[in-house]
Protein backbone atom coordinates (compact mmCIF):
# COMPACT_ATOMS: atom_id res chain seq x y z
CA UNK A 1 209.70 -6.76 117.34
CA UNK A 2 213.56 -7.62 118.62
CA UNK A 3 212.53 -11.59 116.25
CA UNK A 4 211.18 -9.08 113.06
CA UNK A 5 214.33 -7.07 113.32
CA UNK A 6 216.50 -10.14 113.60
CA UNK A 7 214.86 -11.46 110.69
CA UNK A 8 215.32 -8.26 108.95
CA UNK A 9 218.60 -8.56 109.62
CA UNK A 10 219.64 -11.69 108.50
CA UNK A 11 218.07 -11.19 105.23
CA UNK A 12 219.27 -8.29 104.35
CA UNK A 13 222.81 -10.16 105.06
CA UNK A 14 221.90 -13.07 102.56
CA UNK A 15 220.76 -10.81 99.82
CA UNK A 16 223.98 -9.08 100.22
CA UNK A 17 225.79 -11.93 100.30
CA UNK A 18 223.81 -13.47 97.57
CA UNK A 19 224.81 -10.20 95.43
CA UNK A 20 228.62 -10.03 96.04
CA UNK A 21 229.09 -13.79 96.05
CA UNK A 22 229.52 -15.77 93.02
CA UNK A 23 226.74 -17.85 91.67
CA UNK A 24 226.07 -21.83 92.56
CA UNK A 25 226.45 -24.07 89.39
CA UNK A 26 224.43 -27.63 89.24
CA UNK A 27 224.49 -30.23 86.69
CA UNK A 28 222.29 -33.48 86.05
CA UNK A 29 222.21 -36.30 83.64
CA UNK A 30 218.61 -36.51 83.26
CA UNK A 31 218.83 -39.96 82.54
CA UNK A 32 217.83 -42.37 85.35
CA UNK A 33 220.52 -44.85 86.31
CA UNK A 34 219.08 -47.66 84.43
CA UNK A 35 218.35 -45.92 81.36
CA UNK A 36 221.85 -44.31 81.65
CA UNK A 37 223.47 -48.10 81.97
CA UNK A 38 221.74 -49.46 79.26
CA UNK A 39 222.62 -46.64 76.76
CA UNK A 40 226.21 -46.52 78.07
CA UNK A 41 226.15 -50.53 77.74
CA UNK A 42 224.64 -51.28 75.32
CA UNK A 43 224.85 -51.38 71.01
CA UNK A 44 223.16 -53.09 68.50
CA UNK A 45 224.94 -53.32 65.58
CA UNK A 46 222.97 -56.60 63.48
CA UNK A 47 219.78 -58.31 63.88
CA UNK A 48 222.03 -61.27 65.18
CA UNK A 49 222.26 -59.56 68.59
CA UNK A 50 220.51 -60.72 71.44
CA UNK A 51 218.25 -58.27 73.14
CA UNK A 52 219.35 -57.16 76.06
CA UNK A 53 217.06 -54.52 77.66
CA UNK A 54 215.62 -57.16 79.57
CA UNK A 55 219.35 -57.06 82.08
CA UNK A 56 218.20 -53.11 82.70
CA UNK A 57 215.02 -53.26 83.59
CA UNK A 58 215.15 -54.54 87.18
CA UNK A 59 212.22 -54.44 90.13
CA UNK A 60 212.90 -50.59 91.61
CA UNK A 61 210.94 -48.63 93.88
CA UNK A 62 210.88 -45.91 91.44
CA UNK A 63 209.37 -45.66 88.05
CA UNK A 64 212.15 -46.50 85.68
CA UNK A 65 210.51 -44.42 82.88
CA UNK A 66 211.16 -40.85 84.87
CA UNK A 67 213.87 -38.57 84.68
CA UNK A 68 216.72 -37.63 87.06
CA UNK A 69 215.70 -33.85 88.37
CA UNK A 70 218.38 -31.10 88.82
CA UNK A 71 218.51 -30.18 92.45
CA UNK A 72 219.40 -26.69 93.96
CA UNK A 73 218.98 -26.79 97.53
CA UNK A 74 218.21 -23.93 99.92
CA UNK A 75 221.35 -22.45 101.80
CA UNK A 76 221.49 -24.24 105.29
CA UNK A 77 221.24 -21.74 107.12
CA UNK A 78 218.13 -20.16 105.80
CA UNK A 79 216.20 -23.77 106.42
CA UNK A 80 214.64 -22.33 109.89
CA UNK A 81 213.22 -19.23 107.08
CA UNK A 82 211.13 -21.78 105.09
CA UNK A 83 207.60 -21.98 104.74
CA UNK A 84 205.29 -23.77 102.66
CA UNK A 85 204.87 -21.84 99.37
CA UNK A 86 207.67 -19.36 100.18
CA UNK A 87 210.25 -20.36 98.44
CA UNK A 88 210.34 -20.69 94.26
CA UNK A 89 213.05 -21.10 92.04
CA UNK A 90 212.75 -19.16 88.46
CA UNK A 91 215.02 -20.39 85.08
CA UNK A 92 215.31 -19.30 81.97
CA UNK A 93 217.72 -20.35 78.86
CA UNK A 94 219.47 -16.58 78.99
CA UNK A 95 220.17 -14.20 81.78
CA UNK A 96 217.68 -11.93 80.37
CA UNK A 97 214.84 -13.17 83.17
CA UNK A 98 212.29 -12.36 80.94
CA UNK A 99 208.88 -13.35 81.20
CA UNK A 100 207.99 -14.77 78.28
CA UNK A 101 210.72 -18.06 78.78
CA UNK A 102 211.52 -18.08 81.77
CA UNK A 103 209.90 -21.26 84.25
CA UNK A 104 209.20 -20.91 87.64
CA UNK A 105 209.53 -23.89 90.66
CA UNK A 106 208.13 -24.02 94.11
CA UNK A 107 209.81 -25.86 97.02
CA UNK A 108 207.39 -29.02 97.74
CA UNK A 109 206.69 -29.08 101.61
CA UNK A 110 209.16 -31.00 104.37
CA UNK A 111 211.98 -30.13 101.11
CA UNK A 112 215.12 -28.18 101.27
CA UNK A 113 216.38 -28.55 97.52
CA UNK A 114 214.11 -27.55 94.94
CA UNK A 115 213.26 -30.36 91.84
CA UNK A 116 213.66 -28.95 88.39
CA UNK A 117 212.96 -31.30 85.47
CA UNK A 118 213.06 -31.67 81.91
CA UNK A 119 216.25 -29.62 81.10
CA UNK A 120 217.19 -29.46 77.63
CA UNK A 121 220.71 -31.61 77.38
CA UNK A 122 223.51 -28.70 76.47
CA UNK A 123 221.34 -25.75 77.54
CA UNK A 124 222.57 -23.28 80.21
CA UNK A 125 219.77 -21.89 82.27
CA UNK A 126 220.53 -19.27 84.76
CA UNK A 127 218.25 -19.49 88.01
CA UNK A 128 217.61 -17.34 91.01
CA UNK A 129 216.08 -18.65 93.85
CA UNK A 130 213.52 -16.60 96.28
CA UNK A 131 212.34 -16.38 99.73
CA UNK A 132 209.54 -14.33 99.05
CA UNK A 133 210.80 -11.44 97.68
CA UNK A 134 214.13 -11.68 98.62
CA UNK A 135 216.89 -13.50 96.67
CA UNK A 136 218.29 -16.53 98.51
CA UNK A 137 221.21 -17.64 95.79
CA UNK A 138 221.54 -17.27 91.74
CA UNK A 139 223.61 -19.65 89.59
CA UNK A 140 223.78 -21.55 86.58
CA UNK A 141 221.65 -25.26 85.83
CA UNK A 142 223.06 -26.96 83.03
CA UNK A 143 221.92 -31.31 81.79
CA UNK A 144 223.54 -33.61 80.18
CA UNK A 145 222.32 -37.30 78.75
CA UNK A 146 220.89 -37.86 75.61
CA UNK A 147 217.58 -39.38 76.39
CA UNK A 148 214.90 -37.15 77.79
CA UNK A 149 211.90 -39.04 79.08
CA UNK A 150 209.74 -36.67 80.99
CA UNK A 151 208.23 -35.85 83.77
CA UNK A 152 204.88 -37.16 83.77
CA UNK A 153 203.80 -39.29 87.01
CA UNK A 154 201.06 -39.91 86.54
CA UNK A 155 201.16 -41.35 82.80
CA UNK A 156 204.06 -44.13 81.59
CA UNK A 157 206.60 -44.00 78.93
CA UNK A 158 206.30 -40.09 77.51
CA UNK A 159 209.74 -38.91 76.20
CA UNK A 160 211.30 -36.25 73.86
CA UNK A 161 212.46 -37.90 70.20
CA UNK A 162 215.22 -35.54 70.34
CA UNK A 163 218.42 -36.75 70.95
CA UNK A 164 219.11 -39.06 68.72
CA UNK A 165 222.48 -38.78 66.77
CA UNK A 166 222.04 -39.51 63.08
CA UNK A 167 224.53 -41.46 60.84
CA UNK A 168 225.64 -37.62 58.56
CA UNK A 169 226.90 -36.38 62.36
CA UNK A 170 223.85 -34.55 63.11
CA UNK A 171 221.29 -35.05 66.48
CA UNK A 172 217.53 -34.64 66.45
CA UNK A 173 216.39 -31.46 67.75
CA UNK A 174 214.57 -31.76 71.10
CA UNK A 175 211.25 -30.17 71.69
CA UNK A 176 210.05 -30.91 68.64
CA UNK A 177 208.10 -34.26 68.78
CA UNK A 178 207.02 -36.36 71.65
CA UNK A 179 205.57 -39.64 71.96
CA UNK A 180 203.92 -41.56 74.81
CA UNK A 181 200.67 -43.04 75.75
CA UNK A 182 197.41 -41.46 76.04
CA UNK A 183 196.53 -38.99 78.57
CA UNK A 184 192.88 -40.10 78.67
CA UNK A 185 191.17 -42.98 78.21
CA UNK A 186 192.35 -45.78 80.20
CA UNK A 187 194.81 -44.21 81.76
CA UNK A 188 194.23 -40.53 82.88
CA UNK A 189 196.67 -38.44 83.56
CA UNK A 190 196.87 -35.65 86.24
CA UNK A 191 196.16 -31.90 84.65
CA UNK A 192 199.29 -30.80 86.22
CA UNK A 193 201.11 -33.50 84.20
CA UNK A 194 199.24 -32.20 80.69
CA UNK A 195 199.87 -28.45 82.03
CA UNK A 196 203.17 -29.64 82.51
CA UNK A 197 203.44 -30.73 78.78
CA UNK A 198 201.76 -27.64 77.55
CA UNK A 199 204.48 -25.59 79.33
CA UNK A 200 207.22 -27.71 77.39
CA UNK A 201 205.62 -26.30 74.29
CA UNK A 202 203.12 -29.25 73.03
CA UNK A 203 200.40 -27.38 70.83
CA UNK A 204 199.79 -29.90 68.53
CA UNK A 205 198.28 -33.75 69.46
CA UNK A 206 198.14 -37.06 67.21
CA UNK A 207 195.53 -39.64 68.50
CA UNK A 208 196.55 -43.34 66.87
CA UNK A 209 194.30 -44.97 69.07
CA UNK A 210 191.52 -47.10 67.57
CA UNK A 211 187.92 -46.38 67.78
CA UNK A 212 187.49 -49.16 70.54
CA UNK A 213 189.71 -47.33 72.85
CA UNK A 214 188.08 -45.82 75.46
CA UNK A 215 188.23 -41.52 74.63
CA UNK A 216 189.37 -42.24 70.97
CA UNK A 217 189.37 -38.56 69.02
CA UNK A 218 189.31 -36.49 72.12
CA UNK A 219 192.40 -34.26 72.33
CA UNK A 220 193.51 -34.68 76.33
CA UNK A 221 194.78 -31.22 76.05
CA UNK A 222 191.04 -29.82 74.44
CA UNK A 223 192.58 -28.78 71.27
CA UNK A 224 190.71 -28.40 68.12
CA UNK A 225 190.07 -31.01 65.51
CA UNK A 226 192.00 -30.44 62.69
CA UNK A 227 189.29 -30.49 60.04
CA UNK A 228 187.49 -27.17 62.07
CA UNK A 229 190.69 -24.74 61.78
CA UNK A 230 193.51 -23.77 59.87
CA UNK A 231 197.08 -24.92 60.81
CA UNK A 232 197.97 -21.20 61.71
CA UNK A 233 195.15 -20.48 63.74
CA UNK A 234 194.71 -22.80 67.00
CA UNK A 235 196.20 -25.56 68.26
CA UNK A 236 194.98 -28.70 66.68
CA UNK A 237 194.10 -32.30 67.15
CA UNK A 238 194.43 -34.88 64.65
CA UNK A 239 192.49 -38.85 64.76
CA UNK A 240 193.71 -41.07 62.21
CA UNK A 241 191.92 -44.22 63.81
CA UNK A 242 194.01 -46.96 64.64
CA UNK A 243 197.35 -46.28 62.74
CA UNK A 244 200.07 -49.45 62.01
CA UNK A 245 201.60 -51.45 64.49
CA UNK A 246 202.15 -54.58 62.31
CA UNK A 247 204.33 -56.20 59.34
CA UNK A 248 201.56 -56.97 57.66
CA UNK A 249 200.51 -52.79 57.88
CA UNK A 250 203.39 -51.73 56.04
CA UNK A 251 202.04 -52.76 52.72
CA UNK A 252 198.12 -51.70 53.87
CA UNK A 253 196.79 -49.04 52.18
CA UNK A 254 194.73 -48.46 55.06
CA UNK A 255 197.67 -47.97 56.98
CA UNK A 256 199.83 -46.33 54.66
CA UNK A 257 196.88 -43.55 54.46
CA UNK A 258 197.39 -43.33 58.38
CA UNK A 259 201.17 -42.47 58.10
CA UNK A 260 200.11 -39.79 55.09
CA UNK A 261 197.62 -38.07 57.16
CA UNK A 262 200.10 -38.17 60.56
CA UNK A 263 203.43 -37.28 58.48
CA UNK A 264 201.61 -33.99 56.63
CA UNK A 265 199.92 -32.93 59.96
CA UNK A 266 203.50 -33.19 61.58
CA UNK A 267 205.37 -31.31 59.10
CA UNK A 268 202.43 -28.38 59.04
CA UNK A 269 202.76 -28.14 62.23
CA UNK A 270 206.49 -28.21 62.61
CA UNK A 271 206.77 -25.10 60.14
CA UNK A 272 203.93 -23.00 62.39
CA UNK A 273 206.39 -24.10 65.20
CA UNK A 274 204.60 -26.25 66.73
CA UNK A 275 205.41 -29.24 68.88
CA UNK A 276 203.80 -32.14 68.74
CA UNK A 277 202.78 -34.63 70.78
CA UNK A 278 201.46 -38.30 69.38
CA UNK A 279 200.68 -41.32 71.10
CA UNK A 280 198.33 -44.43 71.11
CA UNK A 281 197.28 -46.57 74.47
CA UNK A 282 200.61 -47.61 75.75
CA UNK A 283 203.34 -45.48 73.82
CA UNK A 284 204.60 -48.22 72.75
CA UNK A 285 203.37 -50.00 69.05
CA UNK A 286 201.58 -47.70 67.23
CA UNK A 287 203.51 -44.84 68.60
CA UNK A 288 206.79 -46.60 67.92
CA UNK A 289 206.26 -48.04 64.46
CA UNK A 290 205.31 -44.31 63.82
CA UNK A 291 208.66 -43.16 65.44
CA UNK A 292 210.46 -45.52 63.93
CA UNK A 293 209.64 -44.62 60.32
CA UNK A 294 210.14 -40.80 61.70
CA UNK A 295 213.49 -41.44 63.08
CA UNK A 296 214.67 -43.54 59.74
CA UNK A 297 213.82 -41.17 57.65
CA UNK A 298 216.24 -38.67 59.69
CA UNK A 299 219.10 -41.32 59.48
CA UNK A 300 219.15 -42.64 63.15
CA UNK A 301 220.92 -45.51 62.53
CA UNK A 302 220.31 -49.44 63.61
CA UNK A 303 221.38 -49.25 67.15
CA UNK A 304 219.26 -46.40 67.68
CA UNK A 305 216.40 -46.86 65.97
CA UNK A 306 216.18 -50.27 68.41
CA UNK A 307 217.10 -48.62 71.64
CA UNK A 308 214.05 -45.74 71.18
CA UNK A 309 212.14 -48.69 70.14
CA UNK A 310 213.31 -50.95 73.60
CA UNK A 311 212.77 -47.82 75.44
CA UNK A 312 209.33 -48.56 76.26
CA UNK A 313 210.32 -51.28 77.82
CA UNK A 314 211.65 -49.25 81.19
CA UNK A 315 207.78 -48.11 81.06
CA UNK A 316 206.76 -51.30 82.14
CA UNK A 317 205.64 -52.73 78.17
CA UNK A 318 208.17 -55.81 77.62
CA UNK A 319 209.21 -53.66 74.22
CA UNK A 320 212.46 -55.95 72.57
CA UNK A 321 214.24 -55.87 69.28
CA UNK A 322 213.10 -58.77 67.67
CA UNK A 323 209.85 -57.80 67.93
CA UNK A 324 210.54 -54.82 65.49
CA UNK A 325 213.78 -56.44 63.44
CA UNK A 326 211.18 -57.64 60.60
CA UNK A 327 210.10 -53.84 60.01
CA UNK A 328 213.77 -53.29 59.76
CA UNK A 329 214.18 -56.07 57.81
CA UNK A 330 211.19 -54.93 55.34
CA UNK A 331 212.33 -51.44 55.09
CA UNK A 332 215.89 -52.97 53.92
CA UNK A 333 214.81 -54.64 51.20
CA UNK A 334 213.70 -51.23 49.84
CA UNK A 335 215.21 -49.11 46.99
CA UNK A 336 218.37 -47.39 48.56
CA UNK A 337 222.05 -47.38 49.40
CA UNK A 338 221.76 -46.37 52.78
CA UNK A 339 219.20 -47.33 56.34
CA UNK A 340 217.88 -43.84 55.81
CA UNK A 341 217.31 -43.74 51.81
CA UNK A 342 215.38 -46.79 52.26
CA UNK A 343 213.28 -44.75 54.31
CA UNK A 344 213.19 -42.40 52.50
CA UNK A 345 211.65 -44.62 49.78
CA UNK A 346 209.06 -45.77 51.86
CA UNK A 347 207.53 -42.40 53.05
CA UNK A 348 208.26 -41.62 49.30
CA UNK A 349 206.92 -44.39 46.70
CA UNK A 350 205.16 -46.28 49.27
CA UNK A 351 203.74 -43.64 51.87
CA UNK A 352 203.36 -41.06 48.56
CA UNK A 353 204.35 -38.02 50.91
CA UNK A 354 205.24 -34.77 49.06
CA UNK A 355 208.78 -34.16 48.61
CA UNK A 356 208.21 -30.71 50.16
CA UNK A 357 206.89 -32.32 53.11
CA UNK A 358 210.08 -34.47 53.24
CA UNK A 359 212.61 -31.70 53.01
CA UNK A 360 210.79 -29.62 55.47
CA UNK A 361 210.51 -32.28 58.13
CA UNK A 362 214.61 -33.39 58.12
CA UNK A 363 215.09 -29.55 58.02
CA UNK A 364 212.66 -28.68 60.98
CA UNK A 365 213.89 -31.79 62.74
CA UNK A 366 217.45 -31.36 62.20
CA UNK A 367 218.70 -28.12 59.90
CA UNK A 368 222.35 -26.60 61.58
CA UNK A 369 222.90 -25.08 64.68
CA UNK A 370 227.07 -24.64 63.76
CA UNK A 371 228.26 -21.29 63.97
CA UNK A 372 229.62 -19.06 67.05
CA UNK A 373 228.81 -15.56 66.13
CA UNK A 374 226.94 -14.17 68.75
CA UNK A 375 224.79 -11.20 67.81
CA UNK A 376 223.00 -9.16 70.31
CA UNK A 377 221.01 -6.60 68.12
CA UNK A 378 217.25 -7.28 67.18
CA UNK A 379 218.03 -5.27 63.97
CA UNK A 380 220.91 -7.65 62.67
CA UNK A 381 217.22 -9.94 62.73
CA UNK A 382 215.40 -7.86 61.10
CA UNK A 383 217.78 -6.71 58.33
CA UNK A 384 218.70 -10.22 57.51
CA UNK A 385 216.16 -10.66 54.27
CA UNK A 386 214.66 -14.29 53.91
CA UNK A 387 216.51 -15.74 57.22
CA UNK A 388 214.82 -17.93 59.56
CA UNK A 389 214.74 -18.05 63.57
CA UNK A 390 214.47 -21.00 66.04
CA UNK A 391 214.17 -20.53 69.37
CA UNK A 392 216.76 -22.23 71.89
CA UNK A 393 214.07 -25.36 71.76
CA UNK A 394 214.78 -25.73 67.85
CA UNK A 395 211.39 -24.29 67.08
CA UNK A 396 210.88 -21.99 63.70
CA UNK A 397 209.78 -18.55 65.39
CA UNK A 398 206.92 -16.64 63.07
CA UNK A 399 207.16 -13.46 64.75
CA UNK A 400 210.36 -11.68 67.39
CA UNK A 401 210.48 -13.21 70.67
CA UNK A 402 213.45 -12.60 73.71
CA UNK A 403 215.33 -14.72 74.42
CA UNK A 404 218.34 -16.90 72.54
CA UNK A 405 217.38 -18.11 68.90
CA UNK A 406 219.36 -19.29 65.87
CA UNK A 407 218.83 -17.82 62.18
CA UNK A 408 219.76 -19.16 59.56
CA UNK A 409 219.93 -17.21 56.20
CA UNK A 410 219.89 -17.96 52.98
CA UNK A 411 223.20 -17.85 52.23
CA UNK A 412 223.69 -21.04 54.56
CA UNK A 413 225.33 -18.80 57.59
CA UNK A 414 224.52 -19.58 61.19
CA UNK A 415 224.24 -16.78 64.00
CA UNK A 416 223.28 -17.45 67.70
CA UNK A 417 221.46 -14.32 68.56
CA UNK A 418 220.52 -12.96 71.84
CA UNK A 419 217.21 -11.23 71.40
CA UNK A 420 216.31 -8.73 74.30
């Protein structure tokens, strides 16, 4: 009894404590150090530079395609408290705690700091930690770094395409699309890792593998082919067969009918607010001459239309510039004043996507997020007539949620609302 009431005791000290005190702030670059060196070292301005991915991409004991986590570690003197399973760590993108976005982490056994990963870069979560019921410590978790490959262990080289800066001053929108190999097939990847990507909002798969591959046109996360349900129904899964990884496929119509098929499910999917995840065996050529043409078309310029494209390289895959310079090269040669209206008349003239599909897809993937009015009223929402929410992942919302979204009206004004 005298060790209960002790106990007793000293939590009901550290929940006062944890009440009056002021909250514990933590902040990560997500990046691993040798992605972060190579980013910060690296630029590519010509095809007349040298590769150089091949200086980053040194023999580590850790995976180099994995992010950096964002630690918050138990107070000290509540260690001797901890039990397997007892402690858990919730976030959320807005103090509001509510259930519908907010994430919860459990301390991993032997631990004192608990691992949260896949932040979005200049997002402020707000955490409380628990020891059981009680609360431990509260603060703020906040990430920085522009590239956010994530955590997958158990699967190589899956990353966000958000990030990106674009040559008119704007930056992909994370959340949206994310590429990386397969999940099944020759390489299978843990549930919790596909869970994991569920829970970071993919609802929507692309399967570029060929029909030789080993569990070609079977969705890893056991969504529905696309051909059985409408885009606003279910989740869906989408098998093109073998989609371009070559010069040579750029003038295919095999190919090109690929990119069609890929590009129109993407943009459906992106206005039902959708993310989506696409991928071939590796993450690597099929999945990065599809990015590639993605990120283009958005205006990422030269140095980082390479760099996403070297990426794959810290997943093990040898990935360099010169071996995608001559689809740089091609695209060039195109119709256009500019990298990214030469793009633009590929996926137009050559691709033959609608121009709808175009101007949905650069404003899903990038639209405006300027503006500081904060409104904290559902009805200022409701009342505005023909606006447009995203969430605080980017994502169009088609019906009121909590949490933090932007809308954007018709009129072209901007308002970061906090929706409770």
């Amino acid at each position: 009894m005298k060790r209960l009431s002790s106990l007793l005791t000293c939590i009901a000290c550290m929940y006062a404590a944890c009440v009056m005190g002021q909250g514990t702030a933590v902040h990560v670059n997500i990046q691993n150090d040798a992605v972060s060196k190579y980013m910060n070292e690296v630029t590519y301005t010509a095809k007349e530079d040298v590769s150089r991915v091949a200086d980053y991409v040194v023999p580590s004991a850790a995976p180099l395609d994995l992010p950096q986590p964002a630690w918050v570690d138990v107070p000290e003197e509540y260690h001797k408290y901890i039990k397997d399973g007892a402690v858990s760590l919730c976030y959320c993108p807005d103090n509001s705690f509510d259930a519908s976005i907010t994430d919860t982490v459990y301390l991993k056994p032997n631990e004192t700091s608990v691992a949260v990963y896949d932040l979005l870069p200049g997002v402020t979560y707000y955490y409380k930690m628990y020891l059981h019921m009680i609360l431990l410590k509260s603060g703020e978790m906040s990430a920085e770094g522009p590239v956010r490959m994530l955590y997958t262990p158990s699967v190589r080289n899956v990353r966000d395409m958000g990030g990106w800066p674009t040559a008119d001053g704007h930056t992909v929108k994370y959340g949206k699309l994310i590429r990386g190999s397969e999940l099944n097939g020759l390489h299978q990847a843990d549930v919790a890792d596909i869970e994991h990507l569920k829970q970071l909002g993919v609802s929507a798969e692309i399967d570029l593998r060929a029909s030789y591959e080993e569990e070609h046109g079977v969705s890893a996360f056991g969504f529905k082919d696309v051909r059985e349900v409408d885009y606003g129904e279910v989740p869906s899964f989408l098998y093109t067969n073998d989609s371009g990884q070559l010069l040579s496929h750029m003038t295919s119509a095999r190919y090109l009918q690929s990119w069609r098929q890929e590009f129109h499910f993407i943009v459906e999917n992106l206005r039902a607010g959708r993310s989506v995840f696409f991928h071939c065996r590796w993450g690597a050529d099929r999945t990065g001459y599809l990015a590639l043409l993605l990120e283009g078309l958005l205006g990422v310029p030269y140095d980082g239309l390479v760099k996403d494209y070297e990426l794959s390289s810290f997943g093990g895959l040898d990935k360099k510039k010169e071996d995608i310079d001559p689809v740089i090269d091609y695209i060039d040669g195109l119709y256009g004043e500019t990298l990214q209206e030469k793009f633009y008349t590929f996926w137009k003239t050559r691709v033959n996507v609608l121009q709808e599909d175009i101007d949905d897809f650069i404003d899903e993937m990038l639209g405006t997020t300027s503006g500081d009015d904060v409104v904290t009223s559902v009805a200022s929402v409701q009342q505005a007539v023909g606006s447009t929410c995203y969430d605080v992942w980017g994502r169009r919302l088609s019906a009121r949620r909590h949490g933090l979204v932007i809308e954007r009206r018709d009129d072209g004004s901007v308002r970061k609302i906090l929706m409770r």
